[in-house]
C-alpha atoms as a PDB file:
ATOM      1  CA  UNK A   1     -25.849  25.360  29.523  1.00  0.00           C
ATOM      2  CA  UNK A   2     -26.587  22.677  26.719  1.00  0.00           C
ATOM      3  CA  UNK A   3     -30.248  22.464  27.777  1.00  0.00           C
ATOM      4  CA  UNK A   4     -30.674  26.557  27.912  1.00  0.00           C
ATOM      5  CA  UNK A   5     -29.000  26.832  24.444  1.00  0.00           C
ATOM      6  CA  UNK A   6     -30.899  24.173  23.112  1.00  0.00           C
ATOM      7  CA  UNK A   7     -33.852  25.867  20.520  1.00  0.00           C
ATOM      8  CA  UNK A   8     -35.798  23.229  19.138  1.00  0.00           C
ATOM      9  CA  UNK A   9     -37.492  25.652  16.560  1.00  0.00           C
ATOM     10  CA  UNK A  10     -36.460  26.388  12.228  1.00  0.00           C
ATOM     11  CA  UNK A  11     -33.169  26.995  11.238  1.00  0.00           C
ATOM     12  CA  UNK A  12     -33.736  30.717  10.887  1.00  0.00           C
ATOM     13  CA  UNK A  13     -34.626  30.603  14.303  1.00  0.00           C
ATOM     14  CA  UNK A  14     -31.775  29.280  15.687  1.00  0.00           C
ATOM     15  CA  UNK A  15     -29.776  32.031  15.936  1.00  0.00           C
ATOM     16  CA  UNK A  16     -26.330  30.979  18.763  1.00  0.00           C
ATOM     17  CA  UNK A  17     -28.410  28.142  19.690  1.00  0.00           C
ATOM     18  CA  UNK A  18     -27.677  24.324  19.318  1.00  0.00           C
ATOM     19  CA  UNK A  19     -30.077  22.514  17.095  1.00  0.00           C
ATOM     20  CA  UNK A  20     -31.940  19.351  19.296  1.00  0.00           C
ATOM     21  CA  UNK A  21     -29.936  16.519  18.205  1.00  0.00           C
ATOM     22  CA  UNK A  22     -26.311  18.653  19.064  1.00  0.00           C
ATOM     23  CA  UNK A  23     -28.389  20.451  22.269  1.00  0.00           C
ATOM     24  CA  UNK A  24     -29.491  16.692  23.225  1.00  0.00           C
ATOM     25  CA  UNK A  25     -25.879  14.566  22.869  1.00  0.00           C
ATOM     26  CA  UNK A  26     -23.911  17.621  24.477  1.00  0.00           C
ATOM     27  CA  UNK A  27     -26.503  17.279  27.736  1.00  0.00           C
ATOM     28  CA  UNK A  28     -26.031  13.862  27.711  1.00  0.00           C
ATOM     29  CA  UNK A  29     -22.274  13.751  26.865  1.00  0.00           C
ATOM     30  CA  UNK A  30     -21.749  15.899  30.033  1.00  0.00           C
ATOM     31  CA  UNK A  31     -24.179  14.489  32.663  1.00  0.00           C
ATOM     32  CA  UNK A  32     -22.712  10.935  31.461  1.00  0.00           C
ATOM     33  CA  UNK A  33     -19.368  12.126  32.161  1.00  0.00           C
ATOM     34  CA  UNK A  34     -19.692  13.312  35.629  1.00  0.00           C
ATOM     35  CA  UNK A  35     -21.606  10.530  36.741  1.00  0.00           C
ATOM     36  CA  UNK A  36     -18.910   8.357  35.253  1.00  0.00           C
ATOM     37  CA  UNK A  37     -16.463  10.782  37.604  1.00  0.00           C
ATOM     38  CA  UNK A  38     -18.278  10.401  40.487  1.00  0.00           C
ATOM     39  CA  UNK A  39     -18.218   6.938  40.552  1.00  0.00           C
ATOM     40  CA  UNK A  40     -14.184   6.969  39.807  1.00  0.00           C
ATOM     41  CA  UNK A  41     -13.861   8.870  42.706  1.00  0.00           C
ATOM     42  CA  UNK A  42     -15.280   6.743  44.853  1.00  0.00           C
ATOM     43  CA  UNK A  43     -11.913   4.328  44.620  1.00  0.00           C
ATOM     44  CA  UNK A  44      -9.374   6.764  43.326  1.00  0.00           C
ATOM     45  CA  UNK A  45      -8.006  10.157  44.186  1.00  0.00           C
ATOM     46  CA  UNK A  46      -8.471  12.098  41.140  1.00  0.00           C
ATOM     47  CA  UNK A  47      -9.642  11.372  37.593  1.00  0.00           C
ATOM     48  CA  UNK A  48      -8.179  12.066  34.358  1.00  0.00           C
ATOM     49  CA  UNK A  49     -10.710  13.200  32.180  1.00  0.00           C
ATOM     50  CA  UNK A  50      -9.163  13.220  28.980  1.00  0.00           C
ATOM     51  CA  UNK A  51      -8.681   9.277  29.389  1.00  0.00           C
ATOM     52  CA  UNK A  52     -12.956   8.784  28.626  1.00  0.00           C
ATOM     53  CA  UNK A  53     -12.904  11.449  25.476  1.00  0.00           C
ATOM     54  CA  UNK A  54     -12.703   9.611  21.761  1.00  0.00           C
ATOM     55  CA  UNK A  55      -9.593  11.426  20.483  1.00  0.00           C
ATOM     56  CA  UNK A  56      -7.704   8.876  20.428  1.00  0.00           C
ATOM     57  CA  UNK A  57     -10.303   7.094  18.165  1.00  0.00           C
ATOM     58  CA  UNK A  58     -10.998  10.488  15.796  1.00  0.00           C
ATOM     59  CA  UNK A  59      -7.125  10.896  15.473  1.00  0.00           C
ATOM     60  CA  UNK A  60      -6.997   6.923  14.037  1.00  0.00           C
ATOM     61  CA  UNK A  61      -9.822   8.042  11.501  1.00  0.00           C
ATOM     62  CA  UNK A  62      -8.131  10.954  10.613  1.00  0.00           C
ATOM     63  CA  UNK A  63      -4.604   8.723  10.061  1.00  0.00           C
ATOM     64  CA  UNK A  64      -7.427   6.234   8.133  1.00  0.00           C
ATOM     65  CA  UNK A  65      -8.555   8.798   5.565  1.00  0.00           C
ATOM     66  CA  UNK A  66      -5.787  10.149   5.218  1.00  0.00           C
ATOM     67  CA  UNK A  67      -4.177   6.931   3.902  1.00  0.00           C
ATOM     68  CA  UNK A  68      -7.303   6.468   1.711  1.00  0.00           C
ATOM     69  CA  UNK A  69      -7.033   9.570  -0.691  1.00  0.00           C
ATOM     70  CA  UNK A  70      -8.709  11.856   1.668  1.00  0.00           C
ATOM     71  CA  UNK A  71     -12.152   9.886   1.588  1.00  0.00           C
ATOM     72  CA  UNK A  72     -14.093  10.773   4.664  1.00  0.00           C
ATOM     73  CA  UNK A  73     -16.276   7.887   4.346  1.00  0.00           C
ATOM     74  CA  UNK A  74     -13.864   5.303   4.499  1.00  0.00           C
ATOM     75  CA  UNK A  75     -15.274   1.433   3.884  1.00  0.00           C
ATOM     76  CA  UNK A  76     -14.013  -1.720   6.119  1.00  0.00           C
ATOM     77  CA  UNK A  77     -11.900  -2.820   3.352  1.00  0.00           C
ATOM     78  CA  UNK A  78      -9.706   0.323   3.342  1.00  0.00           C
ATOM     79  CA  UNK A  79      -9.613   0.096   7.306  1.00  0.00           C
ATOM     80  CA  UNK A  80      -8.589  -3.300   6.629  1.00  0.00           C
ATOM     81  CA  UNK A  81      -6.035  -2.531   4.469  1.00  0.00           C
ATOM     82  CA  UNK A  82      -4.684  -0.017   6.197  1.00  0.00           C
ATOM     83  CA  UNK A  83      -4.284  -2.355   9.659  1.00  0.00           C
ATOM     84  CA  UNK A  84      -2.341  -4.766   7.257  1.00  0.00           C
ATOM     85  CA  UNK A  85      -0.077  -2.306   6.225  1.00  0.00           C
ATOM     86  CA  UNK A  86       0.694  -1.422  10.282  1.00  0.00           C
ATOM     87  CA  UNK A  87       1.188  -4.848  11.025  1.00  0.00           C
ATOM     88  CA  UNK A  88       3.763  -5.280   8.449  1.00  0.00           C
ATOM     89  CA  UNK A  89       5.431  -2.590   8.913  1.00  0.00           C
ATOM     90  CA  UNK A  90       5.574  -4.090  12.655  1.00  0.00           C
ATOM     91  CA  UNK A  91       6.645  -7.068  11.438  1.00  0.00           C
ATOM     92  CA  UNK A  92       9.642  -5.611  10.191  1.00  0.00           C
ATOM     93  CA  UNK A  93      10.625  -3.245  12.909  1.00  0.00           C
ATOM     94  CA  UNK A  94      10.622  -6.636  15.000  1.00  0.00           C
ATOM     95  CA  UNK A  95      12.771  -8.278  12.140  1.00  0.00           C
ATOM     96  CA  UNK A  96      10.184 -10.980  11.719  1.00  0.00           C
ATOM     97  CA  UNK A  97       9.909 -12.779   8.366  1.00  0.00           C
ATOM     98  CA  UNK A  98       6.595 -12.110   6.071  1.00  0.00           C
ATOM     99  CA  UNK A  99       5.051 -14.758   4.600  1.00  0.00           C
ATOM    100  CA  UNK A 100       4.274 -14.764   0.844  1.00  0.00           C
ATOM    101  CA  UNK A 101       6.075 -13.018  -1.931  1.00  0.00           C
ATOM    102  CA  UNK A 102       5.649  -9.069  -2.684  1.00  0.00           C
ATOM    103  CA  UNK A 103       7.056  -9.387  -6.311  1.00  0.00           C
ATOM    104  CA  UNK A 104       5.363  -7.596  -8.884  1.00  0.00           C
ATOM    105  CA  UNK A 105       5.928  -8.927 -12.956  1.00  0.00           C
ATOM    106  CA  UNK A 106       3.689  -7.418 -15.419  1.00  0.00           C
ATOM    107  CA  UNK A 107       4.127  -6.080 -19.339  1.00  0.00           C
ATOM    108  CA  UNK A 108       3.806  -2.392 -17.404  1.00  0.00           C
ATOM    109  CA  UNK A 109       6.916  -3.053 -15.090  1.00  0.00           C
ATOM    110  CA  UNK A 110       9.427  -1.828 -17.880  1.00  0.00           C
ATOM    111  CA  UNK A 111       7.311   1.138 -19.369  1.00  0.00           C
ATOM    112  CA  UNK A 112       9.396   3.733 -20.561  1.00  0.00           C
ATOM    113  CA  UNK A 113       8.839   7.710 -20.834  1.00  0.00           C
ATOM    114  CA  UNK A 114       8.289   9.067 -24.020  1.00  0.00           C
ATOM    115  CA  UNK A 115       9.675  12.307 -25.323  1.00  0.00           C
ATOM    116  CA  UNK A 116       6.338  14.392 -24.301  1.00  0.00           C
ATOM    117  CA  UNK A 117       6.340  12.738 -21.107  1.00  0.00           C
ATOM    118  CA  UNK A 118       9.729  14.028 -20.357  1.00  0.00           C
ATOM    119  CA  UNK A 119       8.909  17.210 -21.612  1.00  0.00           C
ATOM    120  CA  UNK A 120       5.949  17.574 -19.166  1.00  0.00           C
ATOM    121  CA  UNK A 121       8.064  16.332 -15.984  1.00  0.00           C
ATOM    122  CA  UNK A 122      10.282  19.336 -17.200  1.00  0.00           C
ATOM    123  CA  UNK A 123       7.380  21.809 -16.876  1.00  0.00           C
ATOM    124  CA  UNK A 124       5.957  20.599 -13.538  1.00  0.00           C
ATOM    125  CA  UNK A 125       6.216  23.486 -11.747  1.00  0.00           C
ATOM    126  CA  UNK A 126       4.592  25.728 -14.247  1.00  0.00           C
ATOM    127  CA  UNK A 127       1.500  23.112 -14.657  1.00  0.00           C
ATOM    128  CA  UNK A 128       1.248  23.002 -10.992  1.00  0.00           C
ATOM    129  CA  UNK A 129      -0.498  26.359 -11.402  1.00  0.00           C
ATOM    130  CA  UNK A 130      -3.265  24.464 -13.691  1.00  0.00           C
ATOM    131  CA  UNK A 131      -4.788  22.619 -10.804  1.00  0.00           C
ATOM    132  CA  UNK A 132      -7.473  23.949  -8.932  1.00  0.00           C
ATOM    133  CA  UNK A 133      -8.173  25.435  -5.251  1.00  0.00           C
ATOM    134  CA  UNK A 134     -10.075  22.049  -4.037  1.00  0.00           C
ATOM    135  CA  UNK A 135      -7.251  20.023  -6.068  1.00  0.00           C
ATOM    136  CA  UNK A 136      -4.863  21.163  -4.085  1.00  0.00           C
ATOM    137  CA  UNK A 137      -6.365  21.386  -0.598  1.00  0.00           C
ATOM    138  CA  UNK A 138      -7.258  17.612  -1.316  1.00  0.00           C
ATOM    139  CA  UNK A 139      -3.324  16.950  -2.274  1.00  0.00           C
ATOM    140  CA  UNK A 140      -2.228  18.557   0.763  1.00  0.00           C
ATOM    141  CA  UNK A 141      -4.270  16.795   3.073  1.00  0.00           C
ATOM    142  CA  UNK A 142      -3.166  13.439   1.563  1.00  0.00           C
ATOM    143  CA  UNK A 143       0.414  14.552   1.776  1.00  0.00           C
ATOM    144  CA  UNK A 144       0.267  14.639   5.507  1.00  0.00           C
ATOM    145  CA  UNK A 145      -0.447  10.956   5.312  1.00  0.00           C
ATOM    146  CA  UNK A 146       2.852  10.865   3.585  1.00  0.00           C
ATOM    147  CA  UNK A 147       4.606  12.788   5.537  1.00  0.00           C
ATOM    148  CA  UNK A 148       7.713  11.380   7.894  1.00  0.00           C
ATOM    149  CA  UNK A 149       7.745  11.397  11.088  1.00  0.00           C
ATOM    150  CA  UNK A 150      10.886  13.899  11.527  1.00  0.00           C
ATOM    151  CA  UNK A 151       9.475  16.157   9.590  1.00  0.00           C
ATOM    152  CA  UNK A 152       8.537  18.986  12.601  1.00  0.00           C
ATOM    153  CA  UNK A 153       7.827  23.017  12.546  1.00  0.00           C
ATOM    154  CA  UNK A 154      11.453  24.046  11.325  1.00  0.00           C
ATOM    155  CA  UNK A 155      11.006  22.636   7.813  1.00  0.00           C
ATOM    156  CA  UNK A 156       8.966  25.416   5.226  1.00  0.00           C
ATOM    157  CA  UNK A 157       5.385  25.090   5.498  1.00  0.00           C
ATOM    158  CA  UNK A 158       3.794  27.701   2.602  1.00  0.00           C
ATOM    159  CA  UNK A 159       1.521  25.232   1.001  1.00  0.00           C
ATOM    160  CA  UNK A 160       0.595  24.066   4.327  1.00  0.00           C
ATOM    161  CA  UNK A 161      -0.973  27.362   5.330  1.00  0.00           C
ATOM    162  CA  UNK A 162      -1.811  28.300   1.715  1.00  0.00           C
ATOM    163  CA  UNK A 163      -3.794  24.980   1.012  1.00  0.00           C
ATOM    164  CA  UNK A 164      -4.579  23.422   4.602  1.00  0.00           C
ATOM    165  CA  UNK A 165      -7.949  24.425   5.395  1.00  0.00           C
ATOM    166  CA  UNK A 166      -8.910  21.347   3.975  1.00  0.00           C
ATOM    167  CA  UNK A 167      -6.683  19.181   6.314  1.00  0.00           C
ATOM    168  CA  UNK A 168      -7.814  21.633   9.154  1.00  0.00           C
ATOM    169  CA  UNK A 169     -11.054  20.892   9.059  1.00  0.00           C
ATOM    170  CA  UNK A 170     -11.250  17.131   9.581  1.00  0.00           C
ATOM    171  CA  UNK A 171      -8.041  17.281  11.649  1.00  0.00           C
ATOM    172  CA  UNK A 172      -9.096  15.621  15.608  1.00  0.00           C
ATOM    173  CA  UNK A 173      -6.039  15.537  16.643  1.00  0.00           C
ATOM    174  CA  UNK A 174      -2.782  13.350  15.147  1.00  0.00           C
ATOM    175  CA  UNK A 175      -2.769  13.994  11.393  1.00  0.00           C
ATOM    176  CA  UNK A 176       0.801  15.270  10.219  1.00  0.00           C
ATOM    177  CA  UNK A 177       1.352  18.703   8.891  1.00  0.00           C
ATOM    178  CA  UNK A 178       3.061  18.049   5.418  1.00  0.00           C
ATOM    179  CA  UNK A 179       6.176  20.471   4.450  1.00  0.00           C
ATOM    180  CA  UNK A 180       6.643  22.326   1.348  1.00  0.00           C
ATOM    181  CA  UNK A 181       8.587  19.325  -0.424  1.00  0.00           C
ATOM    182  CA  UNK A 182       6.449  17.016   0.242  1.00  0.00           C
ATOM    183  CA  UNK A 183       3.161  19.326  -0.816  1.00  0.00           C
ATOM    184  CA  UNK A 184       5.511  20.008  -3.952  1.00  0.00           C
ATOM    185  CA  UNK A 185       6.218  16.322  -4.912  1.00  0.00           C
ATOM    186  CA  UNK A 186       1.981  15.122  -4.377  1.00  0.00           C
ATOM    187  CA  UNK A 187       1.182  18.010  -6.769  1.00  0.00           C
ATOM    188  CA  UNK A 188       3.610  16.862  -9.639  1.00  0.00           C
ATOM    189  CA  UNK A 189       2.583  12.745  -9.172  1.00  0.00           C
ATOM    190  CA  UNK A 190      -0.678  13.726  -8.852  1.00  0.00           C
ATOM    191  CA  UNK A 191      -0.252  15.849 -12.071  1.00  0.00           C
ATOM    192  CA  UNK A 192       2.006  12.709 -13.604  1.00  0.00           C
ATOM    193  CA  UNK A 193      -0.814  10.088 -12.938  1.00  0.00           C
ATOM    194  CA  UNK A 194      -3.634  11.970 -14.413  1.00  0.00           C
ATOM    195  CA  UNK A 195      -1.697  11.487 -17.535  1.00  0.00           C
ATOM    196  CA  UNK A 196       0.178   8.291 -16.841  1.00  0.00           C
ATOM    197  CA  UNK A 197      -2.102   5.896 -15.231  1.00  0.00           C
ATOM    198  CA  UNK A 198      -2.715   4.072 -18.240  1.00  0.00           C
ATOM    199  CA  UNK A 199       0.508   2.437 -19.297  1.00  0.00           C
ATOM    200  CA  UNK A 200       2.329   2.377 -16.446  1.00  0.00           C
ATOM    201  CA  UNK A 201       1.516   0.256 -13.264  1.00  0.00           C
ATOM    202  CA  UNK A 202       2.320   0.179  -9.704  1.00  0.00           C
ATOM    203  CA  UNK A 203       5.713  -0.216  -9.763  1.00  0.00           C
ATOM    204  CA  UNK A 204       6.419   1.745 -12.807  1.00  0.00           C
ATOM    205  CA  UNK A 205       5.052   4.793 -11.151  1.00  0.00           C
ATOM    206  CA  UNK A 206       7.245   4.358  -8.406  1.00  0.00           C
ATOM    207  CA  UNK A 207      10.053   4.419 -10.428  1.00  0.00           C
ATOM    208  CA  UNK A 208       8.781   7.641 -11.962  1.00  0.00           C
ATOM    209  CA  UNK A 209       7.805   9.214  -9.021  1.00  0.00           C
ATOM    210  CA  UNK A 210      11.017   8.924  -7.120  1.00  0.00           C
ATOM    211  CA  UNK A 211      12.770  10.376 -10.359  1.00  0.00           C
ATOM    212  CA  UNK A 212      10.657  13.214  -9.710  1.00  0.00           C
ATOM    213  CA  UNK A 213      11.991  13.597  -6.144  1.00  0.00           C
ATOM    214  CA  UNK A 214      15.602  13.383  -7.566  1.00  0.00           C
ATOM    215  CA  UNK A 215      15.345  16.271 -10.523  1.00  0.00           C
ATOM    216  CA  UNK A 216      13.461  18.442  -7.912  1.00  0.00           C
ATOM    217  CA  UNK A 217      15.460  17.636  -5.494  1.00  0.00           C
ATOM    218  CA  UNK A 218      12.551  17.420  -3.101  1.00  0.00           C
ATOM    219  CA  UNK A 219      14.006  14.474  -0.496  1.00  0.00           C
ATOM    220  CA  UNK A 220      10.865  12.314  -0.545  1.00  0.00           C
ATOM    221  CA  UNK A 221      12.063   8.712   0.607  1.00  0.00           C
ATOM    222  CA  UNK A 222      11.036   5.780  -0.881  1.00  0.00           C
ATOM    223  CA  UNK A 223       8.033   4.549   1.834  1.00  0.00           C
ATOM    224  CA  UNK A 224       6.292   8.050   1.214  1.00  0.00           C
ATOM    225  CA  UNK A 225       6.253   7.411  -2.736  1.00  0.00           C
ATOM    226  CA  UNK A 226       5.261   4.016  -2.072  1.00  0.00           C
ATOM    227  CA  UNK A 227       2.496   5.549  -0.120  1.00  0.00           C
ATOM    228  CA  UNK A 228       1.175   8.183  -2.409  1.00  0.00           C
ATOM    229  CA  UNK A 229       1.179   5.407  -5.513  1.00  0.00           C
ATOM    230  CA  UNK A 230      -0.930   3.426  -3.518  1.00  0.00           C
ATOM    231  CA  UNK A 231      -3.324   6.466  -2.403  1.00  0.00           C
ATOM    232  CA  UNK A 232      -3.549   7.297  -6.007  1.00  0.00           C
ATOM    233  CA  UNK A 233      -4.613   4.025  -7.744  1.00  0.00           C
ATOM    234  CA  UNK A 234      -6.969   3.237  -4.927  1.00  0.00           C
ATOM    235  CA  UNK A 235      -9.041   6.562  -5.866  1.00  0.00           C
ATOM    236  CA  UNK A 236      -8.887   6.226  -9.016  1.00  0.00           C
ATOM    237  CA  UNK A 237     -10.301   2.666  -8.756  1.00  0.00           C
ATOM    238  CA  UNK A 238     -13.265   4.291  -6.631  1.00  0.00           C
ATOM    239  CA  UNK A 239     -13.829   7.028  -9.134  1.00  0.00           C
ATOM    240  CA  UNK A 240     -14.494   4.171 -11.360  1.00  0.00           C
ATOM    241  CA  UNK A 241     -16.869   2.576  -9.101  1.00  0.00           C
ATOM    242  CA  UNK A 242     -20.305   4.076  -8.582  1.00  0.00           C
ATOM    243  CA  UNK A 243     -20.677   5.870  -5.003  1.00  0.00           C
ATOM    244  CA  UNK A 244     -23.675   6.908  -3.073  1.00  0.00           C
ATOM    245  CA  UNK A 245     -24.843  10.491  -3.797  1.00  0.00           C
ATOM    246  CA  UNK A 246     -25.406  10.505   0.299  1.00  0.00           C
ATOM    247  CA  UNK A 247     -21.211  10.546   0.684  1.00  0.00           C
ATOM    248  CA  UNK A 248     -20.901  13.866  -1.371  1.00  0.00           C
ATOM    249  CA  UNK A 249     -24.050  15.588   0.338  1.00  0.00           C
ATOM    250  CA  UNK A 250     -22.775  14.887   3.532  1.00  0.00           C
ATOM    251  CA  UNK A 251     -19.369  15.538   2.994  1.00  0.00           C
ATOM    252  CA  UNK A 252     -20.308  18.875   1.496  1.00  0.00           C
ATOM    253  CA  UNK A 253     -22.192  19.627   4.565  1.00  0.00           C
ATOM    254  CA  UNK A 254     -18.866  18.824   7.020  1.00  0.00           C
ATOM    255  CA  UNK A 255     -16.853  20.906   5.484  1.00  0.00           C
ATOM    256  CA  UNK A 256     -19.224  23.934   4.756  1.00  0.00           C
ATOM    257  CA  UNK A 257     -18.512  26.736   6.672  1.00  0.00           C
ATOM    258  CA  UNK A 258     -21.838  26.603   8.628  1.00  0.00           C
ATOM    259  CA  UNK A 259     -21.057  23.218   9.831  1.00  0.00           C
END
């Protein structure tokens, strides 16, 4: 079926055919697969087929960008970081004693809210309106890295199918479906550290954030802030850092809807 669908000719030509290089890797996908079943069979009863697919690998990519601001092309630093974070959070499941301190002291730690400040934290929900379409399918897909693990299909899920094509999209199977608090609390930190970032640091924004979650009354514990802090600063260190036009283009091109 791959090689009969297969039209090697222009794009305008190509009309419910598969271009050579998709044509070419389906063929081969499937002839590789039932050779590779064939020779299973030969010591085993039946085969599993789902055990030889690379789900399990797209749905730890999709956990991976998630945790890195919603970057598709994610470096091996933020892998990196993100495998350190899953170890230590092993580490104390298991009860098992980290080396190293995780204190944080800076002039930024005791940063205080000004009278402005407060006043836009009072008008959240009416500012939320000022972000744009792409703003906020981005949020939502990075509050699905944020998102608990008890959070399941009986909690509200507007903004989810409002905003969630994004997350749809690039979804392979795994990534979390976030809930209306949730989308609700990444719109108003994301809307707090546009204007905050610059006298407040890590920790301070913590603070800040989780006072969000209080006034709202939007439930977000303490390792999902934690989370979304860290997803913010890291992007907004990479905005600062040049990027290869190649990421956009390519990224534009996943998510179009001719992909």
């Amino acid at each position: 079926m791959a090689d009969s669908m297969t039209n090697p000719g222009k794009a305008n030509e190509r009309v419910r055919c598969l271009t050579m290089d998709t044509g070419n890797a389906l063929s081969h996908t499937c002839r590789g697969l039932v050779e590779l079943v064939r020779n299973r069979l030969c010591t085993a009863e039946f085969v599993m087929i789902g055990d030889h697919n690379s789900d399990d690998v797209e749905s730890t990519f999709g956990m991976l960008r998630q945790g890195s601001g919603g970057t598709y092309f994610i470096n091996c630093q933020q892998s990196l970081e993100k495998y350190s974070i899953l170890v230590t959070k092993l580490l104390l499941e298991l009860g098992n004693e980290i080396e190293g301190t995780v204190a944080h002291d800076c002039d930024h730690c005791l940063s205080e809210l000004c009278e402005d400040e407060f006043d836009m934290i009072d008008n959240l929900e009416n500012l939320e309106d000022s972000l744009s379409l792409d703003q906020k399918q981005a949020i939502v897909y990075i509050a699905g890295y944020i998102t608990p693990n008890y959070i399941n299909g009986t909690h509200e899920m507007q903004y989810y199918l409002k905003y969630g094509s994004y997350l749809n999209r690039l979804n392979r199977g795994g990534l979390k479906k976030p809930d209306d608090n949730t989308c609700r609390f990444a719109f108003f930190c994301y809307i707090l550290f546009v204007n905050f970032k610059t006298h407040f640091c890590r920790k301070s924004i913590l603070t800040v954030f989780m006072y969000i979650s209080s006034l709202y009354d939007l439930n977000i514990i303490v390792q999902s802030a934690r989370k979304l802090v860290n997803i913010f600063i890291n992007n907004d260190c990479f905005l600062k850092t040049p990027r290869s036009s190649k990421e956009s283009a390519q990224k534009k091109i996943k998510l179009s809807d001719s992909y």
